[in-house]
PDB file of N, CA and C in Angstrom:
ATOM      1  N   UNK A   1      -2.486-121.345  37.147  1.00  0.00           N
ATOM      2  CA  UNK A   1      -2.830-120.957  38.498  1.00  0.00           C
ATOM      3  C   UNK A   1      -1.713-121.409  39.439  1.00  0.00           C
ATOM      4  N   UNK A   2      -1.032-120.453  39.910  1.00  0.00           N
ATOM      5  CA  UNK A   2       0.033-120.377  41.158  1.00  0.00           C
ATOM      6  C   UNK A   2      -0.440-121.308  42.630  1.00  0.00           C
ATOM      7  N   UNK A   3       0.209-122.131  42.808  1.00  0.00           N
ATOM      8  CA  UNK A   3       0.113-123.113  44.202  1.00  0.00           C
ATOM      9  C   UNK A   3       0.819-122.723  45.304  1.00  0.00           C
ATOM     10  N   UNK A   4       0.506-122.475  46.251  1.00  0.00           N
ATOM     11  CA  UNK A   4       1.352-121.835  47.565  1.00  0.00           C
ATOM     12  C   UNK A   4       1.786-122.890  47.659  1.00  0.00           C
ATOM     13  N   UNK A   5       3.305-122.616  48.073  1.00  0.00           N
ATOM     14  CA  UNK A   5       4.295-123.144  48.828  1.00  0.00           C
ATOM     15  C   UNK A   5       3.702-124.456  50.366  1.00  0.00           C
ATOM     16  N   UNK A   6       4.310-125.789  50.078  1.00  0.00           N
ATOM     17  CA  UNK A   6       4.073-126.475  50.720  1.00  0.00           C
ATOM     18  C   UNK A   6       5.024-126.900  51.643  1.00  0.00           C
ATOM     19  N   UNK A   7       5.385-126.599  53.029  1.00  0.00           N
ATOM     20  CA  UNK A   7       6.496-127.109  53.885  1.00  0.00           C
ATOM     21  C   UNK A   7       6.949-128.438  54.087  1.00  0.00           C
ATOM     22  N   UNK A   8       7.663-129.171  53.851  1.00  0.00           N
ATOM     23  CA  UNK A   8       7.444-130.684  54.559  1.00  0.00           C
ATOM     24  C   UNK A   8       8.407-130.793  55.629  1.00  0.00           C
ATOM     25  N   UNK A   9       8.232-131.783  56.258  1.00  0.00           N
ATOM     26  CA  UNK A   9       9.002-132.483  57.610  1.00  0.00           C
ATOM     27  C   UNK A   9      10.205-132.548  56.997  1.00  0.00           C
ATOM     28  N   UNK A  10      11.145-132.516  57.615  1.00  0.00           N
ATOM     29  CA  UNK A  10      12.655-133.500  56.980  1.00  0.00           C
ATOM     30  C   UNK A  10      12.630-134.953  56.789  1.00  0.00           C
ATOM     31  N   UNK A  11      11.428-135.550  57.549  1.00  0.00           N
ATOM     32  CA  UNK A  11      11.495-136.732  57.294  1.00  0.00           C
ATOM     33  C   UNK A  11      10.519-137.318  55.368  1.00  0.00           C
ATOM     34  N   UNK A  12       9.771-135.848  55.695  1.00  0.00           N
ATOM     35  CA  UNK A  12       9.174-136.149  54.027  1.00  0.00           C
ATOM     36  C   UNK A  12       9.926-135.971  53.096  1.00  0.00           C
ATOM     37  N   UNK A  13      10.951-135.062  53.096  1.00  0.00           N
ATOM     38  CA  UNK A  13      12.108-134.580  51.797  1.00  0.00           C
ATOM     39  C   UNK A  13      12.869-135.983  52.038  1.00  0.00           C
ATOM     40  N   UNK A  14      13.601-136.313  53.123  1.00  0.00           N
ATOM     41  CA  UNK A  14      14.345-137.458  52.729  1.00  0.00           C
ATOM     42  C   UNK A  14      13.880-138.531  52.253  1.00  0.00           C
ATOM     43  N   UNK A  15      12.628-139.052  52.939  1.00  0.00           N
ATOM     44  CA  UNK A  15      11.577-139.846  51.753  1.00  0.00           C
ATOM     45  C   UNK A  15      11.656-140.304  50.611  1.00  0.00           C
ATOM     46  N   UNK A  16      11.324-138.444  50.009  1.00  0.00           N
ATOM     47  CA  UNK A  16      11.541-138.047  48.623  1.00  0.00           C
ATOM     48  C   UNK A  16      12.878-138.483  47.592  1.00  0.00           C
ATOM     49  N   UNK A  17      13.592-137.669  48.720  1.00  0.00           N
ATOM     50  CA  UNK A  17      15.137-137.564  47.958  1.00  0.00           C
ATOM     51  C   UNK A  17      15.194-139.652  47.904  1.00  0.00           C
ATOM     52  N   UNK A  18      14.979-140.470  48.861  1.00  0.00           N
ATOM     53  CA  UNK A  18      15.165-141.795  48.548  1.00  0.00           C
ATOM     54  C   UNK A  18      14.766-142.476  47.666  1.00  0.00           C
ATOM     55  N   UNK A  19      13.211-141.888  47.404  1.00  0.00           N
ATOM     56  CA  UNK A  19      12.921-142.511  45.959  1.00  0.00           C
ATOM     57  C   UNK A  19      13.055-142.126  44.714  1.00  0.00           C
ATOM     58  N   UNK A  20      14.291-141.455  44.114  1.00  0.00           N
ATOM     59  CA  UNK A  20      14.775-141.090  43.405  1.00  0.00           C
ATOM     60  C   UNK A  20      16.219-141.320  43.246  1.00  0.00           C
ATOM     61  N   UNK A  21      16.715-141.330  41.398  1.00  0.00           N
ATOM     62  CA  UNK A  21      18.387-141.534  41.557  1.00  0.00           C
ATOM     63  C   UNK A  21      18.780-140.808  41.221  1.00  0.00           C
ATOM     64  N   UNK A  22      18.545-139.737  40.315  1.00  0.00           N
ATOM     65  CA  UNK A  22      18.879-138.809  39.279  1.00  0.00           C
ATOM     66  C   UNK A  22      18.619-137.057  40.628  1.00  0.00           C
ATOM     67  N   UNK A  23      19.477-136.118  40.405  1.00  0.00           N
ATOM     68  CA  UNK A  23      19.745-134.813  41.063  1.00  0.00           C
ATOM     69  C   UNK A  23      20.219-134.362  40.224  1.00  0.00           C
ATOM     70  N   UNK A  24      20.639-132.726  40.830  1.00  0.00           N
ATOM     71  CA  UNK A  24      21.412-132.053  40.381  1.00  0.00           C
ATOM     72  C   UNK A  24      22.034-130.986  40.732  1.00  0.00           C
ATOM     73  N   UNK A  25      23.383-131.213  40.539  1.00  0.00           N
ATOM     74  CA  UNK A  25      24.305-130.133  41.486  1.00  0.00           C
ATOM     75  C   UNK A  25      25.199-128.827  40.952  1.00  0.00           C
ATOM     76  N   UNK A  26      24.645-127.935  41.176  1.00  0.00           N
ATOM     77  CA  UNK A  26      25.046-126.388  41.563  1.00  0.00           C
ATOM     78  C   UNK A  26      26.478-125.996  41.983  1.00  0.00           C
ATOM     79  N   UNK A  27      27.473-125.455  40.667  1.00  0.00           N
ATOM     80  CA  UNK A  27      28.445-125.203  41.451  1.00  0.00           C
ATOM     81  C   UNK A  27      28.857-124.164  40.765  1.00  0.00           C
ATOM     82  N   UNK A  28      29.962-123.251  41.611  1.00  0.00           N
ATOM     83  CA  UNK A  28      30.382-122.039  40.353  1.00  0.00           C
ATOM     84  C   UNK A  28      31.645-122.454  39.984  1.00  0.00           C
ATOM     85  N   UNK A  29      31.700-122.226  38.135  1.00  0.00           N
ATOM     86  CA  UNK A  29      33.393-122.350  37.553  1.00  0.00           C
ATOM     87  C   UNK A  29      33.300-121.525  37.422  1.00  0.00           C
ATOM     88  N   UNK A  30      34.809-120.866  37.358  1.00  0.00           N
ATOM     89  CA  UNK A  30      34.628-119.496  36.496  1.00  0.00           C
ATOM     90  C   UNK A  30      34.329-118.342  36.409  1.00  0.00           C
ATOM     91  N   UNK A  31      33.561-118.587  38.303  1.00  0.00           N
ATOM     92  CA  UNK A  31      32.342-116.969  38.308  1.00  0.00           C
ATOM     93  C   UNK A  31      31.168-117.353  37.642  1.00  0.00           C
ATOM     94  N   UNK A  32      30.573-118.608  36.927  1.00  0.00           N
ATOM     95  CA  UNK A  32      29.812-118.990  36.263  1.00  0.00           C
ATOM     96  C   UNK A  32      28.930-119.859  37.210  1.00  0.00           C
ATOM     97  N   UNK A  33      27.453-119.433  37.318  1.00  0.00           N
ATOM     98  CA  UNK A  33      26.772-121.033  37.716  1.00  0.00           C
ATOM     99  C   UNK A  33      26.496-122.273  36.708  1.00  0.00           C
ATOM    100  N   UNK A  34      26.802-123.331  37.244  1.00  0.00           N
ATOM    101  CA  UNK A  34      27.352-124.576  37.008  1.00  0.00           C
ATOM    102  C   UNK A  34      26.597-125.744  36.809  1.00  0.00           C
ATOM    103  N   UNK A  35      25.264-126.292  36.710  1.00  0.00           N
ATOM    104  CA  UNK A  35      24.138-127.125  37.012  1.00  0.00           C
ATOM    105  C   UNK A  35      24.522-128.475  36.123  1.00  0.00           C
ATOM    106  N   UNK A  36      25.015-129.625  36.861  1.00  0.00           N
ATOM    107  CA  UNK A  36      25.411-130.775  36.518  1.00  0.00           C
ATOM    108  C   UNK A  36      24.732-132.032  36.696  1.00  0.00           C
ATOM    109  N   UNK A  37      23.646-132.599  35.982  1.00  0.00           N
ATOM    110  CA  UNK A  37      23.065-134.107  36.654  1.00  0.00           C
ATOM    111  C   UNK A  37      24.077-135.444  36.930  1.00  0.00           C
ATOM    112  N   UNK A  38      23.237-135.411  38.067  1.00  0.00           N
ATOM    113  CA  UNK A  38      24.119-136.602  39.146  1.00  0.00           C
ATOM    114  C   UNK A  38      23.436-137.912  39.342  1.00  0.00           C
ATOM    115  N   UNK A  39      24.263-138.862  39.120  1.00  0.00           N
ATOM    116  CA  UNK A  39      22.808-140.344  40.084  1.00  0.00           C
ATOM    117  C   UNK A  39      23.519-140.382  41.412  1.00  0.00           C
ATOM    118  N   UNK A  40      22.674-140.533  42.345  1.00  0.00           N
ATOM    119  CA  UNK A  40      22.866-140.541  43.711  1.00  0.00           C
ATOM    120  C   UNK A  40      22.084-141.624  44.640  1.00  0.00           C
ATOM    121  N   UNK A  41      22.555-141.438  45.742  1.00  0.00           N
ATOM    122  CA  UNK A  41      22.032-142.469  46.695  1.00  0.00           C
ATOM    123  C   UNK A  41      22.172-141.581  48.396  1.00  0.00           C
ATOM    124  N   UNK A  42      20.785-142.356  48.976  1.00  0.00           N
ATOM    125  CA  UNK A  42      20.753-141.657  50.049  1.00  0.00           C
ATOM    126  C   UNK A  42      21.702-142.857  50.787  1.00  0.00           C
ATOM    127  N   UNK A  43      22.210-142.334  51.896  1.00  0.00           N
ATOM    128  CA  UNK A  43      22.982-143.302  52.910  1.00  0.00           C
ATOM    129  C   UNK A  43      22.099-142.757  54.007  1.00  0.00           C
ATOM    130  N   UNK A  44      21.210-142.656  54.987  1.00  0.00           N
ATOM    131  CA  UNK A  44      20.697-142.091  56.181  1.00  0.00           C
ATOM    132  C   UNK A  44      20.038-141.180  55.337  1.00  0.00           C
ATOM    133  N   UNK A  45      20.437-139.806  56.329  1.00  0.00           N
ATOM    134  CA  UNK A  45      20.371-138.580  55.760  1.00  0.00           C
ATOM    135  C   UNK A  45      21.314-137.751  55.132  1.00  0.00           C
ATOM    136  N   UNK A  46      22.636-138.539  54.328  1.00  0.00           N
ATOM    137  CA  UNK A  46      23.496-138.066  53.337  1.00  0.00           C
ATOM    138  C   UNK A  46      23.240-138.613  52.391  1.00  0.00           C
ATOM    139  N   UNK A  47      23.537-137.373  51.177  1.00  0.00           N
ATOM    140  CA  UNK A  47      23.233-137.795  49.747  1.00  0.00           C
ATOM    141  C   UNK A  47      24.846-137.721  48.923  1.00  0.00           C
ATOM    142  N   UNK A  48      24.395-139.269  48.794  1.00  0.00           N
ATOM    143  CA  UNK A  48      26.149-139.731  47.922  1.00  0.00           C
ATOM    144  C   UNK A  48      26.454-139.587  46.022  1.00  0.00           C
ATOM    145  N   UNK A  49      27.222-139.089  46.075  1.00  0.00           N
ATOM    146  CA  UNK A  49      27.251-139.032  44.222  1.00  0.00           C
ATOM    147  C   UNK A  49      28.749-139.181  44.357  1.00  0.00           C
ATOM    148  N   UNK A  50      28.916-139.824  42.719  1.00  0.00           N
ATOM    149  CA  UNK A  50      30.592-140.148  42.711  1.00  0.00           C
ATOM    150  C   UNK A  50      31.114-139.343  41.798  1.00  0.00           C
ATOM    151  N   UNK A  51      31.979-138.870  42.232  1.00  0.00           N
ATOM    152  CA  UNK A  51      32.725-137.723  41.315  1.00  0.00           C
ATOM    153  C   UNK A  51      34.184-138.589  40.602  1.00  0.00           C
ATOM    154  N   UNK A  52      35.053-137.822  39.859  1.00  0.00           N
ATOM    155  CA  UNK A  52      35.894-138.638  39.321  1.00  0.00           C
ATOM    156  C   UNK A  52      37.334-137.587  39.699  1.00  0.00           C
ATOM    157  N   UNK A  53      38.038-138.690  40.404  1.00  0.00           N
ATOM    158  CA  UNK A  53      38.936-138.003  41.376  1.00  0.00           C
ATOM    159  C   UNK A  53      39.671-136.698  40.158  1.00  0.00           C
ATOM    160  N   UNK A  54      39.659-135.689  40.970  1.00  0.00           N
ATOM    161  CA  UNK A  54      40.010-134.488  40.684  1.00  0.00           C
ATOM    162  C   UNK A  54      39.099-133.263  39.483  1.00  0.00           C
ATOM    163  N   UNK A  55      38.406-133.795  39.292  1.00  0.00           N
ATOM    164  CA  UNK A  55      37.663-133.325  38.093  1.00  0.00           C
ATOM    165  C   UNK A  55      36.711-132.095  38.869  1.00  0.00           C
ATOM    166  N   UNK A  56      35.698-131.665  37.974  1.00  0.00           N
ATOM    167  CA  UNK A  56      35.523-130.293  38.103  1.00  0.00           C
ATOM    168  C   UNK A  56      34.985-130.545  39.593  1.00  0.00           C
ATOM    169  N   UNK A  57      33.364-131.452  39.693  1.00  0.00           N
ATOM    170  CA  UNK A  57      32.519-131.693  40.875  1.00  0.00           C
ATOM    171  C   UNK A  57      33.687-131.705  42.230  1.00  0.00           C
ATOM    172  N   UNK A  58      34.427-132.875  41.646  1.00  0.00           N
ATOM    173  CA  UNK A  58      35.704-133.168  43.178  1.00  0.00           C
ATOM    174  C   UNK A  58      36.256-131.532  43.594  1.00  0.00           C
ATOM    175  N   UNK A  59      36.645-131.256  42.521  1.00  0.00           N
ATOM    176  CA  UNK A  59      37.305-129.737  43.247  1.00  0.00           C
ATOM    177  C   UNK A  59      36.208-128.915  43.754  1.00  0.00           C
ATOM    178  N   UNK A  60      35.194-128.667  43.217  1.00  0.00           N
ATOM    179  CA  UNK A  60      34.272-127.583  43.767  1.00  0.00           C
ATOM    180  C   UNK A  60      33.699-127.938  45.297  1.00  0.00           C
ATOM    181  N   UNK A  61      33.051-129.058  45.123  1.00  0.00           N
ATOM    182  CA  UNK A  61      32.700-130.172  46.842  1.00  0.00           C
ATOM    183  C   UNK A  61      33.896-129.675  47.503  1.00  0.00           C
ATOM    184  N   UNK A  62      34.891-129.999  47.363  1.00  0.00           N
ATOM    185  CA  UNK A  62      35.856-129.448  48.620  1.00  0.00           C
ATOM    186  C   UNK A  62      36.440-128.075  48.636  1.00  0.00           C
ATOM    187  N   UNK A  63      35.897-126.869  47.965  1.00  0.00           N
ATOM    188  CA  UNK A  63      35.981-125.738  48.177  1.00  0.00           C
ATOM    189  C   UNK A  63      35.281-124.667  47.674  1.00  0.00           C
ATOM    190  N   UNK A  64      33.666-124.984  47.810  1.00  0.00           N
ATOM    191  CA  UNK A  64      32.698-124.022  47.043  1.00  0.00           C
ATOM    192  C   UNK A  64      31.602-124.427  48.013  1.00  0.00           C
ATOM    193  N   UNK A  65      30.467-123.406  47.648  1.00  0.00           N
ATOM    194  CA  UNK A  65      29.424-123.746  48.265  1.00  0.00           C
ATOM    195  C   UNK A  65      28.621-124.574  47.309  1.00  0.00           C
ATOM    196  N   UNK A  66      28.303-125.672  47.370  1.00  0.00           N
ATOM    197  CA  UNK A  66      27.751-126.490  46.372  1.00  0.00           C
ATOM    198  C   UNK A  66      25.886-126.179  46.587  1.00  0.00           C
ATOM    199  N   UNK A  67      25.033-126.806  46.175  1.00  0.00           N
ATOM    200  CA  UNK A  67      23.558-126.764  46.025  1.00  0.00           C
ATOM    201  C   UNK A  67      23.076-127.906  45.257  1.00  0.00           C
ATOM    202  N   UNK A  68      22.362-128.998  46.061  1.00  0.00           N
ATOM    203  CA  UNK A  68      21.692-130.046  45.330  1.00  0.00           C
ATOM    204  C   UNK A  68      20.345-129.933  45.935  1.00  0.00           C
ATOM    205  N   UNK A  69      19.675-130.299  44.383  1.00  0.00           N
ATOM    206  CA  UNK A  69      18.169-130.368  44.136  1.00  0.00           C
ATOM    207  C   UNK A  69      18.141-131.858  43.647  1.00  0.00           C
TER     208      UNK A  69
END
């Protein structure tokens, strides 16, 4: 049985996103979509993950449209 869609505040997603370490980020190589797990940390309302200088995540973050869940 299908559950309608529930809206939350921004203050409930960031909440969320805080009590958690593990994400995952969306990027295209290749013309390809890309889905990579990340551990992260909220700072405020930015979500921090460490990439490893120059590698695939570093290049795409600074010139793709990225997507984290």
């Amino acid at each position: 049985m299908a559950t309608e869609p529930v809206v939350l505040e921004p203050e409930e997603c960031f909440a969320l996103l805080r009590s958690q370490r593990v994400g995952r980020v969306a990027v295209t190589h290749r013309a390809l979509p890309m889905i990579v797990p990340v551990n992260y940390v909220m700072d405020g309302r930015t979500v921090l993950f460490r990439t490893a200088a120059g590698g695939l995540l570093d290049r795409a973050c600074r010139s793709a449209v990225v997507a984290f869940e």
